[in-house]
PDB file of N, CA and C in Angstrom:
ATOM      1  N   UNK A   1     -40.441 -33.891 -49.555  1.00  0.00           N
ATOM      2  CA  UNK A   1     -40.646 -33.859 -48.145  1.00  0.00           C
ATOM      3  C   UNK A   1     -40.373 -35.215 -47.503  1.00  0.00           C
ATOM      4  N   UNK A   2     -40.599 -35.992 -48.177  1.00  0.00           N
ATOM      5  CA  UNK A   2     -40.698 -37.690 -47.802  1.00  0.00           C
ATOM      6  C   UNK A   2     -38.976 -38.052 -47.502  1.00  0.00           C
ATOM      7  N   UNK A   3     -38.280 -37.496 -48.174  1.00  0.00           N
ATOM      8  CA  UNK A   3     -36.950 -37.473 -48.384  1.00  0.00           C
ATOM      9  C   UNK A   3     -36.277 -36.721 -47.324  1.00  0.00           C
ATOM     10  N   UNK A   4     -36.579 -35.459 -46.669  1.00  0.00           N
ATOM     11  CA  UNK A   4     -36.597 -34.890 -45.435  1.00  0.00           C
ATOM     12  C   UNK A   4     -36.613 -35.436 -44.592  1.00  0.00           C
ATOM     13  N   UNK A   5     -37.774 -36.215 -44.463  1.00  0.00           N
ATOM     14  CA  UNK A   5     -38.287 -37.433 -43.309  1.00  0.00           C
ATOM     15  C   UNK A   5     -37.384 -38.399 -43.098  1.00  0.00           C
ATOM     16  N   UNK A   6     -36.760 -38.711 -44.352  1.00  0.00           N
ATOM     17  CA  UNK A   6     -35.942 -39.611 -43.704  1.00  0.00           C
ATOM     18  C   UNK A   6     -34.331 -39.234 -43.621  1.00  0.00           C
ATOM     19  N   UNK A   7     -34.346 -38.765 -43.856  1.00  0.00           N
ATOM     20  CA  UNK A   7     -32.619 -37.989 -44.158  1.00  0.00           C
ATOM     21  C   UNK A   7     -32.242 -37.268 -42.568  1.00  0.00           C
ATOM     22  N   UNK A   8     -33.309 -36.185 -42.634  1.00  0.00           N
ATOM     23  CA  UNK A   8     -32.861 -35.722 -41.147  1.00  0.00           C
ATOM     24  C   UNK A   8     -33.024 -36.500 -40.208  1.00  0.00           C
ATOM     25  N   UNK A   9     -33.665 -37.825 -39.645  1.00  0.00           N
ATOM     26  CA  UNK A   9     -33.214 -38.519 -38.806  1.00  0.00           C
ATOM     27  C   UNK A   9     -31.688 -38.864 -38.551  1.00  0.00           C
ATOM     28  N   UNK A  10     -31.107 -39.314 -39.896  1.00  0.00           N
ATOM     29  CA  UNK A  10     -30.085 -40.220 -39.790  1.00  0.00           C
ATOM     30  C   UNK A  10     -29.077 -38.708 -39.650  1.00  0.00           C
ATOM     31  N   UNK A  11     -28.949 -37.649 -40.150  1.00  0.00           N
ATOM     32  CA  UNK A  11     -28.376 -36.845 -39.679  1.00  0.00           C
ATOM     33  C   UNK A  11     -28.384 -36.153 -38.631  1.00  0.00           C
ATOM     34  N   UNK A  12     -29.202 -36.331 -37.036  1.00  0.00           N
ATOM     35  CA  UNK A  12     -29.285 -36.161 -36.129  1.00  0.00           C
ATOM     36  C   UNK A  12     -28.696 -37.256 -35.314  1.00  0.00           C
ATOM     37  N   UNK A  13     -29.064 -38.106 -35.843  1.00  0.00           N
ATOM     38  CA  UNK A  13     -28.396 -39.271 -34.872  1.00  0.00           C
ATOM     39  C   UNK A  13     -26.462 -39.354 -35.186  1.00  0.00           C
ATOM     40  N   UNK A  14     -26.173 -38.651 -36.699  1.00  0.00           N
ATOM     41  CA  UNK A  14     -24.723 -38.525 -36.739  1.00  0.00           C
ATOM     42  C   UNK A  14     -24.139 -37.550 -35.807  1.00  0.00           C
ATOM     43  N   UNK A  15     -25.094 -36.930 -35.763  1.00  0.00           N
ATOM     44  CA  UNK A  15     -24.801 -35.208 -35.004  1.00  0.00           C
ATOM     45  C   UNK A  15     -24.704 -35.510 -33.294  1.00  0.00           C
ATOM     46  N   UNK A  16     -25.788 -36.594 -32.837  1.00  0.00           N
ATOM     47  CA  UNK A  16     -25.402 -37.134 -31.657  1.00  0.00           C
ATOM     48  C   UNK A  16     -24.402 -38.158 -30.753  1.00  0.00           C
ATOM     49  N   UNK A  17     -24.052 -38.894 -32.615  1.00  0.00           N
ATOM     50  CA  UNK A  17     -23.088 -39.583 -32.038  1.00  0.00           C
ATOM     51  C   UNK A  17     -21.801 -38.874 -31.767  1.00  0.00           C
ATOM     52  N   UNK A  18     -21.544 -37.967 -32.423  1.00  0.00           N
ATOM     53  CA  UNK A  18     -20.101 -36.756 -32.612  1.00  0.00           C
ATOM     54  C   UNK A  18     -20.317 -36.296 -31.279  1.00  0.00           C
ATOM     55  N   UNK A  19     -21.345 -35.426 -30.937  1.00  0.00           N
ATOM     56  CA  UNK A  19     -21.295 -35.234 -29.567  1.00  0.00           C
ATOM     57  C   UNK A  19     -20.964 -35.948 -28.569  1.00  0.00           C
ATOM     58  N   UNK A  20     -21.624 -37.387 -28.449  1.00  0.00           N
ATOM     59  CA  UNK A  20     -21.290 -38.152 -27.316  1.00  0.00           C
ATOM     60  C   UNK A  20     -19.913 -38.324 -27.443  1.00  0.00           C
ATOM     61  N   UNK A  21     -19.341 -38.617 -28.398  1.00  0.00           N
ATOM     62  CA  UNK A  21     -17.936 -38.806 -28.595  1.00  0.00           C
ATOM     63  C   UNK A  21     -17.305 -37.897 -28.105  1.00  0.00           C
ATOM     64  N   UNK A  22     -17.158 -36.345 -28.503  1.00  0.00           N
ATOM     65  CA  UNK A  22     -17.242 -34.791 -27.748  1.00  0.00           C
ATOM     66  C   UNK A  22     -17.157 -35.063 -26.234  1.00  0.00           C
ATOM     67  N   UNK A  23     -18.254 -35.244 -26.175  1.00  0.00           N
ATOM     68  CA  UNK A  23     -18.181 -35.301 -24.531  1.00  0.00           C
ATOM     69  C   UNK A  23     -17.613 -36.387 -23.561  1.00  0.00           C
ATOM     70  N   UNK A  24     -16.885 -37.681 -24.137  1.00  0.00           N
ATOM     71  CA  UNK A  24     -16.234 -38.334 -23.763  1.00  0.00           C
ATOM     72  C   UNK A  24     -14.844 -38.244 -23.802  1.00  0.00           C
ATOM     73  N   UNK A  25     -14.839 -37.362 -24.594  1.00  0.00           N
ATOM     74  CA  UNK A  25     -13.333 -37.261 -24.709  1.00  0.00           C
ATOM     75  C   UNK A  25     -13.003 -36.277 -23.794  1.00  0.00           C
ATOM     76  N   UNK A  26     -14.039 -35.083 -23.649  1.00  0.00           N
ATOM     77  CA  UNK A  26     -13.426 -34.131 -22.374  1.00  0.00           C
ATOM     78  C   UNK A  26     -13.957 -34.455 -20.993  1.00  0.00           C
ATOM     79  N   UNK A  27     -14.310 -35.284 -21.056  1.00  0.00           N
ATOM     80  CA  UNK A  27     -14.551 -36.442 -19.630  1.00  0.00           C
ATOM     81  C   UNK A  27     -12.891 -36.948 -19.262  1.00  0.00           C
ATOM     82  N   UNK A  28     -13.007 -37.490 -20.412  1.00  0.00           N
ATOM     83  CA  UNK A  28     -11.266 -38.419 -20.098  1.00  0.00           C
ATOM     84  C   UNK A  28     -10.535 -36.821 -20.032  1.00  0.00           C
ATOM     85  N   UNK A  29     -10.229 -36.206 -20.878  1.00  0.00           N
ATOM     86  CA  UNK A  29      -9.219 -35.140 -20.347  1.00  0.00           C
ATOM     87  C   UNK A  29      -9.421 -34.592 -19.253  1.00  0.00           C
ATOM     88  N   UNK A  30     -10.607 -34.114 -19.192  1.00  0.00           N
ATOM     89  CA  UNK A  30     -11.134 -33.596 -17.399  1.00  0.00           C
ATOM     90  C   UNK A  30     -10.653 -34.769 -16.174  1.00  0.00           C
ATOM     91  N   UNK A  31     -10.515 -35.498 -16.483  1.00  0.00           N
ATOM     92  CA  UNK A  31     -10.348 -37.009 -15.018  1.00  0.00           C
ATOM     93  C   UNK A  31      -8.477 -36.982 -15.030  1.00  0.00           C
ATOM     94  N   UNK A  32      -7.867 -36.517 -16.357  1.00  0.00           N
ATOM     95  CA  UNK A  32      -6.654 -36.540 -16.617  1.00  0.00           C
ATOM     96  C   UNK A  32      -6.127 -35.154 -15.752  1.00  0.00           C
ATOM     97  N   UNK A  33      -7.205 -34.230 -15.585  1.00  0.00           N
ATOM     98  CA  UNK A  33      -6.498 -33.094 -15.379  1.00  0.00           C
ATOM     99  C   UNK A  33      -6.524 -32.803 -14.053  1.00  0.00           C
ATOM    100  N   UNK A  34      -8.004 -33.698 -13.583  1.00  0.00           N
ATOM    101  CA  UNK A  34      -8.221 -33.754 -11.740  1.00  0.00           C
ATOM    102  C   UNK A  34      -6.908 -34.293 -11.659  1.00  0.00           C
ATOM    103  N   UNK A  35      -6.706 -35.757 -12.048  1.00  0.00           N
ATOM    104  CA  UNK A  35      -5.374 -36.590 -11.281  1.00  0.00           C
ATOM    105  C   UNK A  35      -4.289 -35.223 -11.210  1.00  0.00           C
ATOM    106  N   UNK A  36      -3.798 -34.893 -12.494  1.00  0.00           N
ATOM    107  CA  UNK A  36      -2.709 -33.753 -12.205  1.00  0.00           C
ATOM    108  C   UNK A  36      -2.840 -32.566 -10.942  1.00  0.00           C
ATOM    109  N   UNK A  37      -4.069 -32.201 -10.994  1.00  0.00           N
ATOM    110  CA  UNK A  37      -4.580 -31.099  -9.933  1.00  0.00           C
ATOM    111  C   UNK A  37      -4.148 -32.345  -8.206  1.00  0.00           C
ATOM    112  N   UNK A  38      -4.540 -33.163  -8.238  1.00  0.00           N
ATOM    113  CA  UNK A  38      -4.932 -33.980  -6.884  1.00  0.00           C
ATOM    114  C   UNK A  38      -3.013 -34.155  -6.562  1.00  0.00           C
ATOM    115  N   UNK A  39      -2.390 -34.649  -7.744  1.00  0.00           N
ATOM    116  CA  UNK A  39      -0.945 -34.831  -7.397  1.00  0.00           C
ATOM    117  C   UNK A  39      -0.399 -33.437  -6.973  1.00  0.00           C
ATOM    118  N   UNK A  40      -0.689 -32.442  -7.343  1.00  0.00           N
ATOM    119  CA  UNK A  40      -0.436 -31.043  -7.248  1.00  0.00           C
ATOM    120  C   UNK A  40      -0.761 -30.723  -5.654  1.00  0.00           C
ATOM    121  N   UNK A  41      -1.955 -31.108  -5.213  1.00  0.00           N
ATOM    122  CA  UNK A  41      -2.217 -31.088  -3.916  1.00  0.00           C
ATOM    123  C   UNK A  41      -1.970 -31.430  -2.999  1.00  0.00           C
ATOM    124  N   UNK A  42      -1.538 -32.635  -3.384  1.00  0.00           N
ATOM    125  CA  UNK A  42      -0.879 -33.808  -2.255  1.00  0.00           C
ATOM    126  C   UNK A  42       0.420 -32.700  -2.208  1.00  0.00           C
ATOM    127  N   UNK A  43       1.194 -32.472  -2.930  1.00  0.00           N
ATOM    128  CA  UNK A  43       2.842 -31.982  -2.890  1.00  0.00           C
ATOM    129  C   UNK A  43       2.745 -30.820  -2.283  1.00  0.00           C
ATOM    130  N   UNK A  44       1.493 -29.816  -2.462  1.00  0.00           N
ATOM    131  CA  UNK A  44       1.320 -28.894  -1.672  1.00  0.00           C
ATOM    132  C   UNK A  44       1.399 -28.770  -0.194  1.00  0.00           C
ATOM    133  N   UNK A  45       0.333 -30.185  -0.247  1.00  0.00           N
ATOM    134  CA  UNK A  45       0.177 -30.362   1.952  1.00  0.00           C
ATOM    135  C   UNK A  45       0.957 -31.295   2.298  1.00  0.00           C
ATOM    136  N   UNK A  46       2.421 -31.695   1.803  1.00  0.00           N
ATOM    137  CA  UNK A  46       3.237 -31.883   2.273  1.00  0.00           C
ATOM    138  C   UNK A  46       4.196 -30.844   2.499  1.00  0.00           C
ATOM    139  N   UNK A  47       4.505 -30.323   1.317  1.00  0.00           N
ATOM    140  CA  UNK A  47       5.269 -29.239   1.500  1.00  0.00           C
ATOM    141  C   UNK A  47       4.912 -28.257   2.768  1.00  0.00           C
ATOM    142  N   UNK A  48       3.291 -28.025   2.380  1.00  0.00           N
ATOM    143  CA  UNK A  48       3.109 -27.137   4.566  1.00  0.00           C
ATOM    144  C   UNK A  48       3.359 -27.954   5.127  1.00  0.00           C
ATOM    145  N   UNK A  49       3.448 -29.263   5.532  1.00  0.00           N
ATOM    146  CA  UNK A  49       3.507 -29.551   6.837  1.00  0.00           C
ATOM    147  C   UNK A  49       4.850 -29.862   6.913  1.00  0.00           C
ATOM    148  N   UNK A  50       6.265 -29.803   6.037  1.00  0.00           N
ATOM    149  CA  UNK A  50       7.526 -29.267   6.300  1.00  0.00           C
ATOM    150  C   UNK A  50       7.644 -28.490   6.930  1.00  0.00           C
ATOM    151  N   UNK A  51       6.763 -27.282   6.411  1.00  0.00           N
ATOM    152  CA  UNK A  51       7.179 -25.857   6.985  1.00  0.00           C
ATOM    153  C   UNK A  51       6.524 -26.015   8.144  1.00  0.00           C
ATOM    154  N   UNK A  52       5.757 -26.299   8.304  1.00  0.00           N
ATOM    155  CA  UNK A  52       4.978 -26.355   9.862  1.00  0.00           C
ATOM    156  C   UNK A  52       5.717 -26.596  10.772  1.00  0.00           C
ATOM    157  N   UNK A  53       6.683 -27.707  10.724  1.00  0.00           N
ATOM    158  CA  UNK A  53       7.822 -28.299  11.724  1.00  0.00           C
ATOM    159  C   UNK A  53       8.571 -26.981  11.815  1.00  0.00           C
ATOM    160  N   UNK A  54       8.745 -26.217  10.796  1.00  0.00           N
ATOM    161  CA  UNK A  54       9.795 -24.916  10.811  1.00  0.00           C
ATOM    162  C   UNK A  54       9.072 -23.710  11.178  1.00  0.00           C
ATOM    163  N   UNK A  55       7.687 -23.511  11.506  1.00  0.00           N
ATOM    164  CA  UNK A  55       6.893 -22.774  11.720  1.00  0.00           C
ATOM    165  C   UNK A  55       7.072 -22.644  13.749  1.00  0.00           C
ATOM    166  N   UNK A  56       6.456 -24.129  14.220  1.00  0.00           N
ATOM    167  CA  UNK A  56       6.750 -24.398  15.177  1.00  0.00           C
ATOM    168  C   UNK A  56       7.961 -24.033  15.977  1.00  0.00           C
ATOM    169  N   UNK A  57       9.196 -24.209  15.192  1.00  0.00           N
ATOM    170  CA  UNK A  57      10.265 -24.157  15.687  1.00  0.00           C
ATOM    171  C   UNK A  57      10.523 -22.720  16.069  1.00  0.00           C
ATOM    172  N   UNK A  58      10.330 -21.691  14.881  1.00  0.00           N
ATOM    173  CA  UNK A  58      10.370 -20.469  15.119  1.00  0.00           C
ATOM    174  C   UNK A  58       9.448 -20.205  16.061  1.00  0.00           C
ATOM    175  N   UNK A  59       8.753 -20.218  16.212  1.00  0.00           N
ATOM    176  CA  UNK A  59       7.379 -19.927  17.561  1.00  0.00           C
ATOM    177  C   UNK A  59       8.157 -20.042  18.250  1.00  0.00           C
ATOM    178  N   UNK A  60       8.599 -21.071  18.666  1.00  0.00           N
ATOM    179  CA  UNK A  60       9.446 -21.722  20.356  1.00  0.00           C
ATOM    180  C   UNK A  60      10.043 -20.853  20.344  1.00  0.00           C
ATOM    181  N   UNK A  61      11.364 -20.351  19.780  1.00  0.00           N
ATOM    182  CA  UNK A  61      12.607 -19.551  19.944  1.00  0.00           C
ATOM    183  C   UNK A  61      11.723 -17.682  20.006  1.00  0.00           C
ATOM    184  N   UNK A  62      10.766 -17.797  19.153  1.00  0.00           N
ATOM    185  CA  UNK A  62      10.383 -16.572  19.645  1.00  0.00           C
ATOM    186  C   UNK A  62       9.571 -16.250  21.056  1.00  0.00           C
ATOM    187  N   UNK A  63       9.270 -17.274  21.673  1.00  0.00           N
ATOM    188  CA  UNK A  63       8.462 -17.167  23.347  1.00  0.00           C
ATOM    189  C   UNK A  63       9.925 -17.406  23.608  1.00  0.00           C
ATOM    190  N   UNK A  64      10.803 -17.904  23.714  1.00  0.00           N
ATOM    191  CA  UNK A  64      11.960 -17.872  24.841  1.00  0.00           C
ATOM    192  C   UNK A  64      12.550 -16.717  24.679  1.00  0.00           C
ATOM    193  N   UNK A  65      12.437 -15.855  23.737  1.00  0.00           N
ATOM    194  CA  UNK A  65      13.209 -14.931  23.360  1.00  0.00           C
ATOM    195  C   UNK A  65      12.444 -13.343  23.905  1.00  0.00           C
ATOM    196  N   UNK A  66      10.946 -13.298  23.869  1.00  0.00           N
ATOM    197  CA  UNK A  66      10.295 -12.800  24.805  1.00  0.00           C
ATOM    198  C   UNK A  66      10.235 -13.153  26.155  1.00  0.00           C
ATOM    199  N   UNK A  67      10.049 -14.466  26.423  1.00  0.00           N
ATOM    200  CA  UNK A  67      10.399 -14.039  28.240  1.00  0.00           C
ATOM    201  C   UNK A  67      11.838 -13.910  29.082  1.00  0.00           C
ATOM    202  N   UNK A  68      12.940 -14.070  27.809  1.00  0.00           N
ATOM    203  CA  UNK A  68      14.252 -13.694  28.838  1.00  0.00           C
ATOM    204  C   UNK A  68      14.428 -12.411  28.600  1.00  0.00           C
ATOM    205  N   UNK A  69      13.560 -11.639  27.342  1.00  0.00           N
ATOM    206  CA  UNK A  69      13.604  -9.988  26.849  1.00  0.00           C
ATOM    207  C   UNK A  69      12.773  -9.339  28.447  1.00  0.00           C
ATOM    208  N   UNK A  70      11.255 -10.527  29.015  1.00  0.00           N
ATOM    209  CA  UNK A  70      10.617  -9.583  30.046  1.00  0.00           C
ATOM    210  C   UNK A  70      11.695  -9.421  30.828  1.00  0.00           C
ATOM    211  N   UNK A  71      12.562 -10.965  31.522  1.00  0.00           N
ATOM    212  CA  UNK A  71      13.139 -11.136  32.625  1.00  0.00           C
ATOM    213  C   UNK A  71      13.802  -9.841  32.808  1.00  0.00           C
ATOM    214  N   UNK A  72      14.841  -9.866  31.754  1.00  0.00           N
ATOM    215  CA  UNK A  72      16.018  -8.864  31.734  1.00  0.00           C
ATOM    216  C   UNK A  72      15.145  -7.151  31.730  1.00  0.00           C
ATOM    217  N   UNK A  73      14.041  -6.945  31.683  1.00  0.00           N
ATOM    218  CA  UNK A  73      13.383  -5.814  31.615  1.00  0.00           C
ATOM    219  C   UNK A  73      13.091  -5.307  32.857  1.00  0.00           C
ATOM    220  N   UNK A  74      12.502  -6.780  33.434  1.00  0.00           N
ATOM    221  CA  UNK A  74      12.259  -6.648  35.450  1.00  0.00           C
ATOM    222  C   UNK A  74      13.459  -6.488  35.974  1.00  0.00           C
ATOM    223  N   UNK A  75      14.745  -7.256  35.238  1.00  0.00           N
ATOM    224  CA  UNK A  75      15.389  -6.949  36.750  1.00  0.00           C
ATOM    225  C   UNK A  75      16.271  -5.432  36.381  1.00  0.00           C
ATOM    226  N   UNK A  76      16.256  -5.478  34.934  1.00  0.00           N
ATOM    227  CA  UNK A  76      16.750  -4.167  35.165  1.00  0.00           C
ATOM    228  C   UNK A  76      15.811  -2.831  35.687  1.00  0.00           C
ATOM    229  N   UNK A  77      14.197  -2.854  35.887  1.00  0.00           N
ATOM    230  CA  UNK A  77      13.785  -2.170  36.763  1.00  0.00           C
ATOM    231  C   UNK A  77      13.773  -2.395  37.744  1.00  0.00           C
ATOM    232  N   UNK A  78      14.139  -3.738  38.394  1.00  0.00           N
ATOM    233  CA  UNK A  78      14.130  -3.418  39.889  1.00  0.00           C
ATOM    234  C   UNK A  78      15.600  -2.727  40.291  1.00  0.00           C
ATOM    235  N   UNK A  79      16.951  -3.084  39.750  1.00  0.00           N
ATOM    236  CA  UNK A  79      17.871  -2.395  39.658  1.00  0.00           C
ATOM    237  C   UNK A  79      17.932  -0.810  39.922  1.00  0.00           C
ATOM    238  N   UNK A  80      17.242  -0.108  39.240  1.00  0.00           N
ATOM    239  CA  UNK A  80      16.415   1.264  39.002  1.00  0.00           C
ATOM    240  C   UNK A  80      16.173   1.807  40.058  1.00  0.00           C
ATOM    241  N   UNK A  81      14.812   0.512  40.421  1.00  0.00           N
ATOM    242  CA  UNK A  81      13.957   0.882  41.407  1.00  0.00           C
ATOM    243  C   UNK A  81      15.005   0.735  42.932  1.00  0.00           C
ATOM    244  N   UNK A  82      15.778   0.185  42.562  1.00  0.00           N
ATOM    245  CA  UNK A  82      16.883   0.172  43.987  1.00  0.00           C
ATOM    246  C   UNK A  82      17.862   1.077  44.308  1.00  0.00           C
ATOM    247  N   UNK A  83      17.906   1.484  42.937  1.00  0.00           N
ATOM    248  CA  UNK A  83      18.954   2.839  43.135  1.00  0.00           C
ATOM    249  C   UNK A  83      18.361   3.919  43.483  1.00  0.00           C
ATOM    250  N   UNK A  84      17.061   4.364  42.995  1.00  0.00           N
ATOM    251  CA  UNK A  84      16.635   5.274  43.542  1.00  0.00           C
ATOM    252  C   UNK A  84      15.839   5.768  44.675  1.00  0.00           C
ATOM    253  N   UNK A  85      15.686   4.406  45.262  1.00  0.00           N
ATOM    254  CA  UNK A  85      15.460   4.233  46.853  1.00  0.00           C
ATOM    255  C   UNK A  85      16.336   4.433  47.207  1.00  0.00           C
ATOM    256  N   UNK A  86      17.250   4.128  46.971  1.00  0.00           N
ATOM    257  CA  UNK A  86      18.838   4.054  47.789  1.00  0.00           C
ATOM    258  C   UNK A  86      19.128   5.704  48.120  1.00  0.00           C
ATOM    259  N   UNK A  87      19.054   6.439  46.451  1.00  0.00           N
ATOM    260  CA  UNK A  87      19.287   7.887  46.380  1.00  0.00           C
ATOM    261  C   UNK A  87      18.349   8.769  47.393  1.00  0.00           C
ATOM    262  N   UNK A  88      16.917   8.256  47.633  1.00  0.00           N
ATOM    263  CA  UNK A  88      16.037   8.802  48.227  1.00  0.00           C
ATOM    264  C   UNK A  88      16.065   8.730  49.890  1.00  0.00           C
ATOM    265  N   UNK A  89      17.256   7.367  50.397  1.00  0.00           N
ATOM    266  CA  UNK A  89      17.092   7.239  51.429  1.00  0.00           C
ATOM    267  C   UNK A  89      18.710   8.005  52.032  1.00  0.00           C
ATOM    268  N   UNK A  90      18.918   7.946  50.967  1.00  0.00           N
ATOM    269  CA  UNK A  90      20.612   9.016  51.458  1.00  0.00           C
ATOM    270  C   UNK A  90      19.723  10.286  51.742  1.00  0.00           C
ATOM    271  N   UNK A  91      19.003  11.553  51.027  1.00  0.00           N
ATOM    272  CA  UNK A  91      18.330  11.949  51.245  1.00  0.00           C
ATOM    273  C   UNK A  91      18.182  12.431  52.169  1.00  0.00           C
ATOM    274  N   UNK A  92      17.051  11.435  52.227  1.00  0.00           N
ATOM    275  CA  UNK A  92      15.942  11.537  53.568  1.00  0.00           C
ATOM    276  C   UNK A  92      17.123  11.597  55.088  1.00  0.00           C
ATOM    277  N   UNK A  93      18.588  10.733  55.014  1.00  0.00           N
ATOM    278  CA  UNK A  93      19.222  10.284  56.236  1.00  0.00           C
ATOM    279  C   UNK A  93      20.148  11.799  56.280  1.00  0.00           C
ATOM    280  N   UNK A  94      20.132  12.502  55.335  1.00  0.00           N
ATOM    281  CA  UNK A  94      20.522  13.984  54.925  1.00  0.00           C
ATOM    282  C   UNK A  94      19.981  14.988  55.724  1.00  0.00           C
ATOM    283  N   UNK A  95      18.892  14.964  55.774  1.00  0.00           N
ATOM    284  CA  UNK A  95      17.587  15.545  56.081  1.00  0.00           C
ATOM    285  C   UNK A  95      17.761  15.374  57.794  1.00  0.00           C
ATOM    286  N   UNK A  96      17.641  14.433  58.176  1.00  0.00           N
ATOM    287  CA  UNK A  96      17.605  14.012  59.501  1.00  0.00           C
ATOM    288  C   UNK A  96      18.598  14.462  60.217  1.00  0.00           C
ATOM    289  N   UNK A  97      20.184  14.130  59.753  1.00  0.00           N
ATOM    290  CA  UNK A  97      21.241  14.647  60.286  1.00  0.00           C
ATOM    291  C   UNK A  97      21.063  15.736  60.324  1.00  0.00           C
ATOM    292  N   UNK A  98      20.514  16.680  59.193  1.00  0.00           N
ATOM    293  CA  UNK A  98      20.703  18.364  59.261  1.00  0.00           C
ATOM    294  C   UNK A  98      20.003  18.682  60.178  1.00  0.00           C
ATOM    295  N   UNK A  99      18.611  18.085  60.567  1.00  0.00           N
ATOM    296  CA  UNK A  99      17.763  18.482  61.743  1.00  0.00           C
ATOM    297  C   UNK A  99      18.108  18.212  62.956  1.00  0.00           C
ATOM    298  N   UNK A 100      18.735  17.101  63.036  1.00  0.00           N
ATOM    299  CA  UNK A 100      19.699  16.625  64.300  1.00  0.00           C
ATOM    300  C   UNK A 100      20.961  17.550  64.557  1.00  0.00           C
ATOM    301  N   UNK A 101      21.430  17.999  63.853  1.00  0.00           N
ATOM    302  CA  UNK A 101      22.627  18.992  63.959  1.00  0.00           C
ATOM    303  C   UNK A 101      22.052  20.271  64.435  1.00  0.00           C
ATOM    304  N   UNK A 102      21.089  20.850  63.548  1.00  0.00           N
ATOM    305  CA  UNK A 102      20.579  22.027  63.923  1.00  0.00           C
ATOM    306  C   UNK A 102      19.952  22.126  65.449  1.00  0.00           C
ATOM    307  N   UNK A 103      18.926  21.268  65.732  1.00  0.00           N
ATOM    308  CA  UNK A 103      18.507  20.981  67.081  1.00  0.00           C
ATOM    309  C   UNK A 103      19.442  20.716  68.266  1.00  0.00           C
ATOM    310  N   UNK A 104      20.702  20.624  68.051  1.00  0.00           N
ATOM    311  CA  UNK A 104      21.905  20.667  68.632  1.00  0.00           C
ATOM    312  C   UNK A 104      22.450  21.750  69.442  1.00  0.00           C
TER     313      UNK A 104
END
């Protein structure tokens, strides 16, 4: 038993030094693998904010491209809307003559 007593100390403290060692080493690989992850990131939010400039750009061309789509929508209804006043007032000046003729 006396021999126990002293044996398993020194084999716990081997067992702790392996560990600490263990765990230093995936310290350093873990700090090795942030840097890779962090360089990874950086290249990422550059890369969006390329596209962002190209994001932007498309936006613009798509609002100019909707309001000359409204423009051309209004005037071709007012166009419409002029012809068929026009048709309505031939019409109506139809109408008048025939009553003017008849009352004749």
């Amino acid at each position: 038993m006396e021999i126990l007593n002293d044996i398993l100390p020194i084999v716990l403290y081997f067992l702790g030094a392996a560990l600490l060692v263990v765990v230093i080493m995936l310290v350093v690989k873990l700090t090795y693998t942030v840097d890779k992850v962090n360089v990874l990131l950086d290249d990422i939010e550059s890369k969006s904010q390329s596209l962002n400039g190209l994001f932007n750009a498309i936006d613009s061309v798509s609002n100019t491209i909707t309001s000359t789509n409204a423009k051309i929508v209004e005037t071709f209804t007012k166009v419409i809307s002029k012809l068929l006043s026009m048709r309505k007032k031939k019409k109506e000046n139809k109408k008048m003559e025939e009553e003017i003729d008849e009352n004749e």
